[in-house]
Structures are given as structure tokens and as C-alpha cells.
N, C-alpha and C. Protein backbone atom coordinates (compact mmCIF):
# COMPACT_ATOMS: atom_id res chain seq x y z
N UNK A 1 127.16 32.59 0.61
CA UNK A 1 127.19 31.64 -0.49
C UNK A 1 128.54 31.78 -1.19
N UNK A 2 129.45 30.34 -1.39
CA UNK A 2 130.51 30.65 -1.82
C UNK A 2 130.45 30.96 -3.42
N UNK A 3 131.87 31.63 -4.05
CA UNK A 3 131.10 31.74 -5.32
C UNK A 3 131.12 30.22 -6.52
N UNK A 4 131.84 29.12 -5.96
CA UNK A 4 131.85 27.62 -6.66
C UNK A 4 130.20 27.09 -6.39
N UNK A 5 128.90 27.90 -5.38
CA UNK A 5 127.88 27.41 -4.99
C UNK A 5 127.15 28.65 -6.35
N UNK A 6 127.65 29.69 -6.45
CA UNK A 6 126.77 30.68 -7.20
C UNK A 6 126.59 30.13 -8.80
N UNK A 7 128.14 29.84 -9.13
CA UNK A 7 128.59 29.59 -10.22
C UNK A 7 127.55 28.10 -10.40
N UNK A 8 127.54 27.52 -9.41
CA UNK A 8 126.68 25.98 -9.71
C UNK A 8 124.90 26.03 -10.26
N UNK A 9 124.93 26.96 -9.04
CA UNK A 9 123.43 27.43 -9.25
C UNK A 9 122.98 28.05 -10.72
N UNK A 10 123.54 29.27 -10.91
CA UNK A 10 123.39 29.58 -12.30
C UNK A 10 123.61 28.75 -13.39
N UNK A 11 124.29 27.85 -13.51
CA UNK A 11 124.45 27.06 -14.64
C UNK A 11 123.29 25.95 -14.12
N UNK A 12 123.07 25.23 -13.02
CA UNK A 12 121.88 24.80 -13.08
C UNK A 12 120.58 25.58 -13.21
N UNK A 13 120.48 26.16 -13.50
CA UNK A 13 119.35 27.51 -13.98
C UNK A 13 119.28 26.74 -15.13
N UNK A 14 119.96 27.48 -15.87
CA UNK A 14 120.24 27.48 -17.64
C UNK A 14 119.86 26.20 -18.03
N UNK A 15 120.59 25.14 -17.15
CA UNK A 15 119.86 24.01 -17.82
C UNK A 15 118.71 23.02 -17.34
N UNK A 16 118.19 23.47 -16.51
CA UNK A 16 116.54 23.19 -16.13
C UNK A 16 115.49 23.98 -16.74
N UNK A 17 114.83 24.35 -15.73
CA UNK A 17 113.42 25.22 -16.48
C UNK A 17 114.18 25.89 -17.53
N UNK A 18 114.79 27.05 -17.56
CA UNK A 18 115.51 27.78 -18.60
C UNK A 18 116.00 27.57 -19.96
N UNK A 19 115.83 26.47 -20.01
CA UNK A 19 116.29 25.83 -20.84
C UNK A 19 115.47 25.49 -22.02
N UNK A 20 113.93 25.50 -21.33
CA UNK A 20 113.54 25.39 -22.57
C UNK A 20 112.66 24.02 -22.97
N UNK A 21 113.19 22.88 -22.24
CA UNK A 21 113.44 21.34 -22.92
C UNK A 21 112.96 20.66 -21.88
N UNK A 22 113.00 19.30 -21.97
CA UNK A 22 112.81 18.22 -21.22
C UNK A 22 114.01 17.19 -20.42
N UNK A 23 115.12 17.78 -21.17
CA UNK A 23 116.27 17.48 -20.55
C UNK A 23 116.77 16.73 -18.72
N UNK A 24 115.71 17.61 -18.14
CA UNK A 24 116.03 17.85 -17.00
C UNK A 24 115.11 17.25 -15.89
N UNK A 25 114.29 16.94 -16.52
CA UNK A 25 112.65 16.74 -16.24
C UNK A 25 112.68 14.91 -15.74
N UNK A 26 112.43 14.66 -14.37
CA UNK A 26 112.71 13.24 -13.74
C UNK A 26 111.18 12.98 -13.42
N UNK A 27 111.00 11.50 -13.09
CA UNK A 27 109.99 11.61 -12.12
C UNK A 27 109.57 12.31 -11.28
N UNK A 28 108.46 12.82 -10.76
CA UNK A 28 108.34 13.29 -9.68
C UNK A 28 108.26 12.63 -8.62
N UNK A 29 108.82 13.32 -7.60
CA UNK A 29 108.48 12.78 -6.00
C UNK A 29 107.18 12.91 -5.54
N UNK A 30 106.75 13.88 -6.08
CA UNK A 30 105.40 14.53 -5.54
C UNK A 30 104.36 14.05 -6.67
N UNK A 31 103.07 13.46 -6.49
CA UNK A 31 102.40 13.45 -7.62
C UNK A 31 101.72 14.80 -7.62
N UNK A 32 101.31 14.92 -8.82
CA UNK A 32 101.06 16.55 -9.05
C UNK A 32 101.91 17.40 -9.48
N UNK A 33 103.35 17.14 -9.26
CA UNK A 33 104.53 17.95 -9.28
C UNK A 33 105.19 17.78 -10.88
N UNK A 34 105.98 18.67 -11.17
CA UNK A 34 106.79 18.98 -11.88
C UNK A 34 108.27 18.66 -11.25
N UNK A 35 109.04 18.21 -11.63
CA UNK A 35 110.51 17.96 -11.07
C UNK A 35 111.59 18.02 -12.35
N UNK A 36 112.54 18.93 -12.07
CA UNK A 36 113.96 18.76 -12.44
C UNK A 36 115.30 18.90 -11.76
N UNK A 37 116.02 18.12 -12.28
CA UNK A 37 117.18 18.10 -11.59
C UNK A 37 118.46 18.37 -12.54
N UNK A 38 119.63 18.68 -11.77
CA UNK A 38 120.60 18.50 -12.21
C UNK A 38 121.92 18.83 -11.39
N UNK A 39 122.85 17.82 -11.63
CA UNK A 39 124.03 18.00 -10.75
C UNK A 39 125.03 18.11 -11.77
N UNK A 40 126.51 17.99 -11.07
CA UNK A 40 127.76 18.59 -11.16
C UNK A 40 128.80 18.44 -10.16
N UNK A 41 129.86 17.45 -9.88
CA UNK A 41 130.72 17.41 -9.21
C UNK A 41 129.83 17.08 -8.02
N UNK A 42 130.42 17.74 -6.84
CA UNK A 42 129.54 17.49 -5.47
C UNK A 42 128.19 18.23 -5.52
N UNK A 43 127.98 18.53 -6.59
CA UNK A 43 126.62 19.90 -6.21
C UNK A 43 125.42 18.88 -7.33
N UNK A 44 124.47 19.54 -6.34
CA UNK A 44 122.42 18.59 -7.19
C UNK A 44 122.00 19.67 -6.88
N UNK A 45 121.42 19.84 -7.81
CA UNK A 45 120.34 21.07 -7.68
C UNK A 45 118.77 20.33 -7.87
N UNK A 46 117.56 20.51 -7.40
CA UNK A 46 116.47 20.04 -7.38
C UNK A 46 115.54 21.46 -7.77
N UNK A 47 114.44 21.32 -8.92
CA UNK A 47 113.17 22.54 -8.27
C UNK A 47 111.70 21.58 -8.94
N UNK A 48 111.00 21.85 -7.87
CA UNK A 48 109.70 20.88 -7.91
C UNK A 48 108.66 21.86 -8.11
N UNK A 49 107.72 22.08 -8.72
CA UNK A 49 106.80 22.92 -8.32
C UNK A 49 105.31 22.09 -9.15
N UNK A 50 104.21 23.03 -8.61
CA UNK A 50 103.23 22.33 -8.96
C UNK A 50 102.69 23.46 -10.01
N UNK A 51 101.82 23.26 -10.81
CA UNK A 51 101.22 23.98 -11.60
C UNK A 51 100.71 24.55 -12.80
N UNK A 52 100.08 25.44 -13.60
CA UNK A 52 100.86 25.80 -14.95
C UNK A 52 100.36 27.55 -15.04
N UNK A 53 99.30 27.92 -14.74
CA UNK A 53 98.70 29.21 -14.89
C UNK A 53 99.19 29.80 -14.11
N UNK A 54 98.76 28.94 -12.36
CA UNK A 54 99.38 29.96 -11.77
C UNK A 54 100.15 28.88 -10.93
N UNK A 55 101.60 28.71 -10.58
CA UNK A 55 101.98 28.23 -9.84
C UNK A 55 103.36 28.19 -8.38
N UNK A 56 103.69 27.25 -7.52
CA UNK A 56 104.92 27.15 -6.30
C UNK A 56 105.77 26.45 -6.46
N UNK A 57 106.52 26.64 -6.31
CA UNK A 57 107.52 25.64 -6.51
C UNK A 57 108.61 25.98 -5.17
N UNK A 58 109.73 24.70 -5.40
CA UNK A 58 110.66 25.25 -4.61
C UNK A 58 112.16 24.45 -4.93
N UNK A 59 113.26 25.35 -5.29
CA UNK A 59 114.11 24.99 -5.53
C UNK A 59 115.80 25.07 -4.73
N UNK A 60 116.51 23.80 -4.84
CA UNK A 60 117.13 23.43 -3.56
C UNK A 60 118.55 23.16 -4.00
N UNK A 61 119.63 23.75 -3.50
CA UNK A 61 120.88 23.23 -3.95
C UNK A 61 121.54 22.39 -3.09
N UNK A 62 122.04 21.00 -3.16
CA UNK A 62 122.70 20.12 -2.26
C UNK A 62 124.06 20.43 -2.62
N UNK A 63 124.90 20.25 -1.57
CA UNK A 63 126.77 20.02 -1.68
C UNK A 63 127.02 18.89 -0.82
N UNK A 64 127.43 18.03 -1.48
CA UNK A 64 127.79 16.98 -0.95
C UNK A 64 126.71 16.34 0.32
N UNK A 65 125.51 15.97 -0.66
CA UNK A 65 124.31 15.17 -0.27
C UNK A 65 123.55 16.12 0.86
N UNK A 66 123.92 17.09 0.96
CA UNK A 66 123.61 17.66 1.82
C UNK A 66 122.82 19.03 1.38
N UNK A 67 121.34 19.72 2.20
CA UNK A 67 120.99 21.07 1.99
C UNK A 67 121.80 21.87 2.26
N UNK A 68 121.66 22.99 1.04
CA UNK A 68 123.12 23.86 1.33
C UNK A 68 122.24 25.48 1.09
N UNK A 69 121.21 25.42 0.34
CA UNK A 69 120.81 26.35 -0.42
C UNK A 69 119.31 26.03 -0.54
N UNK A 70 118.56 27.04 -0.73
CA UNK A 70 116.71 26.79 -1.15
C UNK A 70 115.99 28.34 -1.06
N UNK A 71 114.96 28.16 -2.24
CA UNK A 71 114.68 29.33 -2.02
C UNK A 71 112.80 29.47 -2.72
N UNK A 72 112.15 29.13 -2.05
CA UNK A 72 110.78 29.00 -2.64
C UNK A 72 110.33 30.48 -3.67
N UNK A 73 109.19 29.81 -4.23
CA UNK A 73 108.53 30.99 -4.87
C UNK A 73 106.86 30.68 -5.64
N UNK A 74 106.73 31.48 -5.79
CA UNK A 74 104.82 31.62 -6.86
C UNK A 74 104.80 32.67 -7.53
N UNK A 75 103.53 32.53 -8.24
CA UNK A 75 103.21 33.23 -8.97
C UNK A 75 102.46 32.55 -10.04
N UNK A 76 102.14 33.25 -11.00
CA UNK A 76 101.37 32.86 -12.70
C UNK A 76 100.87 34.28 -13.25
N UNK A 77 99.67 33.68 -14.11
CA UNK A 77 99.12 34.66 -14.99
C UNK A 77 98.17 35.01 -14.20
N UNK A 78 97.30 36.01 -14.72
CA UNK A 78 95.91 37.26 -14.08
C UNK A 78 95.20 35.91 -14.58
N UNK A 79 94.28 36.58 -13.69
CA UNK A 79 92.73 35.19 -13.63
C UNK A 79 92.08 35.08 -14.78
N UNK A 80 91.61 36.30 -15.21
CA UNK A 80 90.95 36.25 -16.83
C UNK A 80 92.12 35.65 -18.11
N UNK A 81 93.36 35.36 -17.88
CA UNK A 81 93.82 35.29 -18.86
C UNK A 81 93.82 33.56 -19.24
N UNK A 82 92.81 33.07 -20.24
CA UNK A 82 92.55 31.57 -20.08
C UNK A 82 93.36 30.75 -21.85
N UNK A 83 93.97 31.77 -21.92
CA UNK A 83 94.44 31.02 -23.59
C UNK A 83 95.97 30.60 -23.88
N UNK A 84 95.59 29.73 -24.11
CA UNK A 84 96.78 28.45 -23.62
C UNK A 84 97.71 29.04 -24.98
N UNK A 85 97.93 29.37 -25.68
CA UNK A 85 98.99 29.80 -26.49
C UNK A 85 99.84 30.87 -25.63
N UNK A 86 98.52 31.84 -25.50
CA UNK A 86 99.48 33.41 -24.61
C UNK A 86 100.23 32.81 -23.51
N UNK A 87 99.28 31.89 -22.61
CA UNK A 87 99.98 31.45 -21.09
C UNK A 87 101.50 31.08 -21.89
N UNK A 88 101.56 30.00 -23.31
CA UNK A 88 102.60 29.29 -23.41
C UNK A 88 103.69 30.74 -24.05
N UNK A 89 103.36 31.70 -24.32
CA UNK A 89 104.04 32.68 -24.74
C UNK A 89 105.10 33.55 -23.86
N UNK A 90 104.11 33.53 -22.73
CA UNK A 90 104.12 34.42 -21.90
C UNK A 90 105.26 33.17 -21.39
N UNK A 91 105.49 32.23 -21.05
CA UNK A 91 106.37 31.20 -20.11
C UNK A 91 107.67 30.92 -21.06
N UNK A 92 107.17 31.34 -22.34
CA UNK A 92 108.85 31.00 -23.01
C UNK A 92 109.47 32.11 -23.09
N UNK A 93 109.09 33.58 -22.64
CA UNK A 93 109.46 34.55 -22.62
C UNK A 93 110.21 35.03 -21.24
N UNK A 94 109.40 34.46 -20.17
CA UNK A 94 109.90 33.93 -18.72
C UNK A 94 111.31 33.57 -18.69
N UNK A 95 111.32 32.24 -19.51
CA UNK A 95 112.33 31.34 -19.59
C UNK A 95 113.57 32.34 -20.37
N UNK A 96 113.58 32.36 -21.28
CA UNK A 96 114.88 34.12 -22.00
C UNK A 96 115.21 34.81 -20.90
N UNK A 97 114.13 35.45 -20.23
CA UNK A 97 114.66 36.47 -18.65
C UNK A 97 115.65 35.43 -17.91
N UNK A 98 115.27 34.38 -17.63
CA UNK A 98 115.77 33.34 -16.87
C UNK A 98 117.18 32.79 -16.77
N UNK A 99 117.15 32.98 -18.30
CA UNK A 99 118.58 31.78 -18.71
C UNK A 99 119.79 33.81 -18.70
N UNK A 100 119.28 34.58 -18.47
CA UNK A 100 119.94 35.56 -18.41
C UNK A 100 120.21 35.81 -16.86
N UNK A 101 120.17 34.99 -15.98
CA UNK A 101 120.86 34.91 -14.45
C UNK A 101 122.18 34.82 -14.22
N UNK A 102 122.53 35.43 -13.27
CA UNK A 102 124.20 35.74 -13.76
C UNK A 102 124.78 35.60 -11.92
N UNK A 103 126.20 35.12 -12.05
CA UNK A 103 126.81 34.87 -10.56
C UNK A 103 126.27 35.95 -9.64
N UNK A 104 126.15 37.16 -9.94
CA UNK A 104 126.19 38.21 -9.18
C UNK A 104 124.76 38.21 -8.70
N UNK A 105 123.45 37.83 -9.46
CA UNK A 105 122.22 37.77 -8.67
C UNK A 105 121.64 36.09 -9.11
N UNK A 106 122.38 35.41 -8.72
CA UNK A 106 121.67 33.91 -8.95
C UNK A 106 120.38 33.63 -8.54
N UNK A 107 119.65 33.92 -8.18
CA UNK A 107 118.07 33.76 -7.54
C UNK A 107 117.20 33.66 -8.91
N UNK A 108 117.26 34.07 -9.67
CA UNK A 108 115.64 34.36 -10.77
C UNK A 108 115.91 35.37 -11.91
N UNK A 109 116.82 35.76 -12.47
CA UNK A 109 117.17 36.17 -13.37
C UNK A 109 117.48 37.50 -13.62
N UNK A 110 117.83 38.40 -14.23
CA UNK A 110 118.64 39.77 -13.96
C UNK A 110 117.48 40.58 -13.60
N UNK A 111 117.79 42.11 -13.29
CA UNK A 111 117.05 42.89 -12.62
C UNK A 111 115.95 43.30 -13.89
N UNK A 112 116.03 43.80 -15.24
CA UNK A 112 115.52 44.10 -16.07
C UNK A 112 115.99 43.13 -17.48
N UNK A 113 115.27 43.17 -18.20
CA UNK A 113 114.75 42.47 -19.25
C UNK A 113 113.59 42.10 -20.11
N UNK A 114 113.96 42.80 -21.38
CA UNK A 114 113.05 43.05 -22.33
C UNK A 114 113.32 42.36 -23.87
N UNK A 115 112.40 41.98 -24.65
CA UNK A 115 112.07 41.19 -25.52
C UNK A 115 110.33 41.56 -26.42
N UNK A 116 110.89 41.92 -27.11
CA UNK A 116 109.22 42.06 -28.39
C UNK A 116 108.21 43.32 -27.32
N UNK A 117 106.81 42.54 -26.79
CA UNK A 117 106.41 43.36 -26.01
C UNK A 117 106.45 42.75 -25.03
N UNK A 118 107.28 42.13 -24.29
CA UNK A 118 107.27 41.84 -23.00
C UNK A 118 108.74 42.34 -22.10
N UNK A 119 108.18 42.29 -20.75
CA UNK A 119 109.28 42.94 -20.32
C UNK A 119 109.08 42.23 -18.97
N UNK A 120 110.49 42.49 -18.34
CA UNK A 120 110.93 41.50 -16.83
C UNK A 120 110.87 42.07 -15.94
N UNK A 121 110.66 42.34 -14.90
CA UNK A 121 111.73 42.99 -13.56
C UNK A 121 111.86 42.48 -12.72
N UNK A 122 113.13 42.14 -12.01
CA UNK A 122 113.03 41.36 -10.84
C UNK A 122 113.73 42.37 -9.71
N UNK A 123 113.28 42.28 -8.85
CA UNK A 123 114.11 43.23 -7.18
C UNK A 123 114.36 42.27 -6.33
N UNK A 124 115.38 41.79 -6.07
CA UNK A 124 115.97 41.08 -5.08
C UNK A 124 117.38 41.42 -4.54
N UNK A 125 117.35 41.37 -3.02
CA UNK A 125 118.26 42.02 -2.70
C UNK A 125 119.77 41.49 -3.22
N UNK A 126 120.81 41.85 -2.39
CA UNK A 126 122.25 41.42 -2.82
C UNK A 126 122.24 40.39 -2.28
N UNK A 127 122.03 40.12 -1.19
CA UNK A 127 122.56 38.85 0.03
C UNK A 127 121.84 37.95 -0.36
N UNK A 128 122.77 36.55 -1.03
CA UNK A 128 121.83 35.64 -1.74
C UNK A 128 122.02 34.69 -0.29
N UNK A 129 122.28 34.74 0.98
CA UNK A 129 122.67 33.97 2.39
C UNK A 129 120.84 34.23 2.93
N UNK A 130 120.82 35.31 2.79
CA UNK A 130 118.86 35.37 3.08
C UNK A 130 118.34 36.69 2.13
N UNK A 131 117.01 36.11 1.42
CA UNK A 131 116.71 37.30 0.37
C UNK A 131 115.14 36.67 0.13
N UNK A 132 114.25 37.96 -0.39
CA UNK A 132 113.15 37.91 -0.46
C UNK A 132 112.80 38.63 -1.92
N UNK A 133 112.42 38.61 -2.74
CA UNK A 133 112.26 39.15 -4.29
C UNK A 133 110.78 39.48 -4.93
N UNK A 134 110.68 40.60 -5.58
CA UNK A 134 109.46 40.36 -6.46
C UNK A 134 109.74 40.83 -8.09
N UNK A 135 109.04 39.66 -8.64
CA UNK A 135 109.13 40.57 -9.98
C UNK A 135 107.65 40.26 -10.95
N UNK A 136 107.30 40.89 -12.10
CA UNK A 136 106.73 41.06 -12.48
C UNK A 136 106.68 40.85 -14.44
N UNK A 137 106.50 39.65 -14.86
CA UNK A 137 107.39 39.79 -16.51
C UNK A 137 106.45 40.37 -17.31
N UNK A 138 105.33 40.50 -17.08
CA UNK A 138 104.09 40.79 -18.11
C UNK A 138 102.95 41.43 -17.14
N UNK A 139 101.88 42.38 -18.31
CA UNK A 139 101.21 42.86 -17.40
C UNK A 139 99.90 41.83 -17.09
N UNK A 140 99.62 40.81 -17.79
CA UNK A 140 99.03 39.71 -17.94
C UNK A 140 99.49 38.52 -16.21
N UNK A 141 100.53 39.11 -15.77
CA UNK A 141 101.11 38.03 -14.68
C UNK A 141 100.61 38.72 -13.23
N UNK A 142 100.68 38.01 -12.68
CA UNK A 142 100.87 38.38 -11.23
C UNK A 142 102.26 38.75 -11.16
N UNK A 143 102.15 39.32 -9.49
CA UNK A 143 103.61 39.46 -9.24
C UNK A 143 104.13 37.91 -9.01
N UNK A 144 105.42 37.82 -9.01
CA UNK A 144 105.96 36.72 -8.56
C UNK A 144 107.11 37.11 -7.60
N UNK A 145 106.67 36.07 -6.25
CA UNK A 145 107.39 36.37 -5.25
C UNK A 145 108.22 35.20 -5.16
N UNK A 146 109.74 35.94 -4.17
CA UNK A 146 110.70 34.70 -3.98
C UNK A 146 111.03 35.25 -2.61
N UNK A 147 112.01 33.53 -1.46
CA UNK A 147 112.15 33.71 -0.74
C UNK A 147 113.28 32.26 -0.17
N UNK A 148 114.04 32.78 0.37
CA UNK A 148 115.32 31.71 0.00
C UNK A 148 116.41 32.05 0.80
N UNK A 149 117.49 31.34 0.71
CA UNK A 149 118.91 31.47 1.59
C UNK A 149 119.58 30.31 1.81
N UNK A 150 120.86 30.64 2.04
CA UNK A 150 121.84 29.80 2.93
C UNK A 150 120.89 28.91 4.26
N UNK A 151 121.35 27.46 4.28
CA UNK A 151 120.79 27.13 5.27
C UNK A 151 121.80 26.33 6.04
């Protein structure tokens, strides 16, 4: 991954899900789906996923109309946890870990990260060309797995 593709990705982070907002947020392709986008010069970034408790998604970087980048993932909250404030707590706290993704691990946000009582971890390897990840933000969550690369 060159680093003008890393640099793209992370800033499309920040301003999709991470962000916080609705900004980003298009029709969906998929009914059922969630969709945002955002581009930059030759680069679109896409991530669709379905869900809210527990959910997949999958997010895709184009260069010049073309797949260049993608890297699926899941996860949510523990089964007993049914209260729509915490879920919404627990996802804006997500989102802080998130917007803290940096060139050096562009996939899902830094390795550790902490806030009030919640806390992040993500393990994903170096090689963002093929990589597989888990992390864990709350003890309320499942793990959340990732899986992605250069294509």
C-alpha cells in the first residue's frame, strides 16, 4: 500500500463513521444497508455495513475507479446487552478509538485506547497488503474481527 493510499484511507476514516455525523451517509445500494462514502482526488472510499447491535460491514478503497484496497469486518455488543442508550454509548466511544487511526496502522484505529471506563484494543498486523485483526472496545462487546488487503 502506497503511502498517498494510507494517507487517503485514514482521512477517509475520520470523516465517515468516525466522524460522528451524517455527512457521509448516501443512499444505500443495499437495502438494509448503511452506506458512506467519500472521495478525494483519484481516491473513493466506500463502507456499507448492515446492522446496529451486532453488525458486517465492508469497506473499500478505489484509485482511479478502480478496487485498490478492502477489508471486511463484524462484530457488536454481548447478547444480554438490550439498552439502546449504552449500545449508543458504547458506539460513540468506538467512534474516538476510531478517528485516532493513524498512516502507520490504517485498518481500525490505534493499538490501545482509553476514555472514562472504556477501553480499546486492536491487534493487527503491520502489512496493511494482507492483514487479519481483532479487537475488543468494551467488556459489554464482542470481539471484533477484521480482514482485508491490497487487491
Amino acid at each position: 500500500m502506497t503511502e498517498s493510499v494510507r494517507d487517503f484511507l485514514v482521512e477517509a476514516k475520520r470523516q465517515t463513521y468516525a466522524a460522528q455525523g451524517d455527512n457521509a451517509s448516501v443512499a444505500p445500494l443495499m437495502p438494509g444497508s448503511r452506506q458512506l462514502e467519500y472521495g478525494h482526488g483519484s481516491f473513493f472510499y466506500r463502507d456499507v455495513y448492515f446492522g446496529m447491535a451486532y453488525f458486517v460491514g465492508q469497506e473499500t478503497v478505489y484509485r482511479e475507479d478502480r478496487p485498490y484496497w478492502s477489508m471486511s469486518y463484524g462484530g457488536g455488543v454481548a447478547s444480554p446487552m438490550t439498552v439502546k442508550d449504552e449500545i449508543r454509548r458504547i458506539y460513540a466511544f468506538l467512534r474516538s478509538a476510531l478517528r485516532e487511526v493513524s498512516v502507520e496502522h490504517p485498518f481500525r484505529g490505534p493499538s490501545y485506547f482509553r476514555d472514562a471506563d472504556f477501553e480499546y484494543r486492536n491487534t493487527c498486523p503491520e502489512n496493511p497488503n494482507r492483514s487479519t485483526g481483532h479487537k475488543k472496545p468494551h467488556p459489554h462487546t464482542t470481539a471484533k474481527k477484521t480482514a482485508g488487503g491490497c487487491l
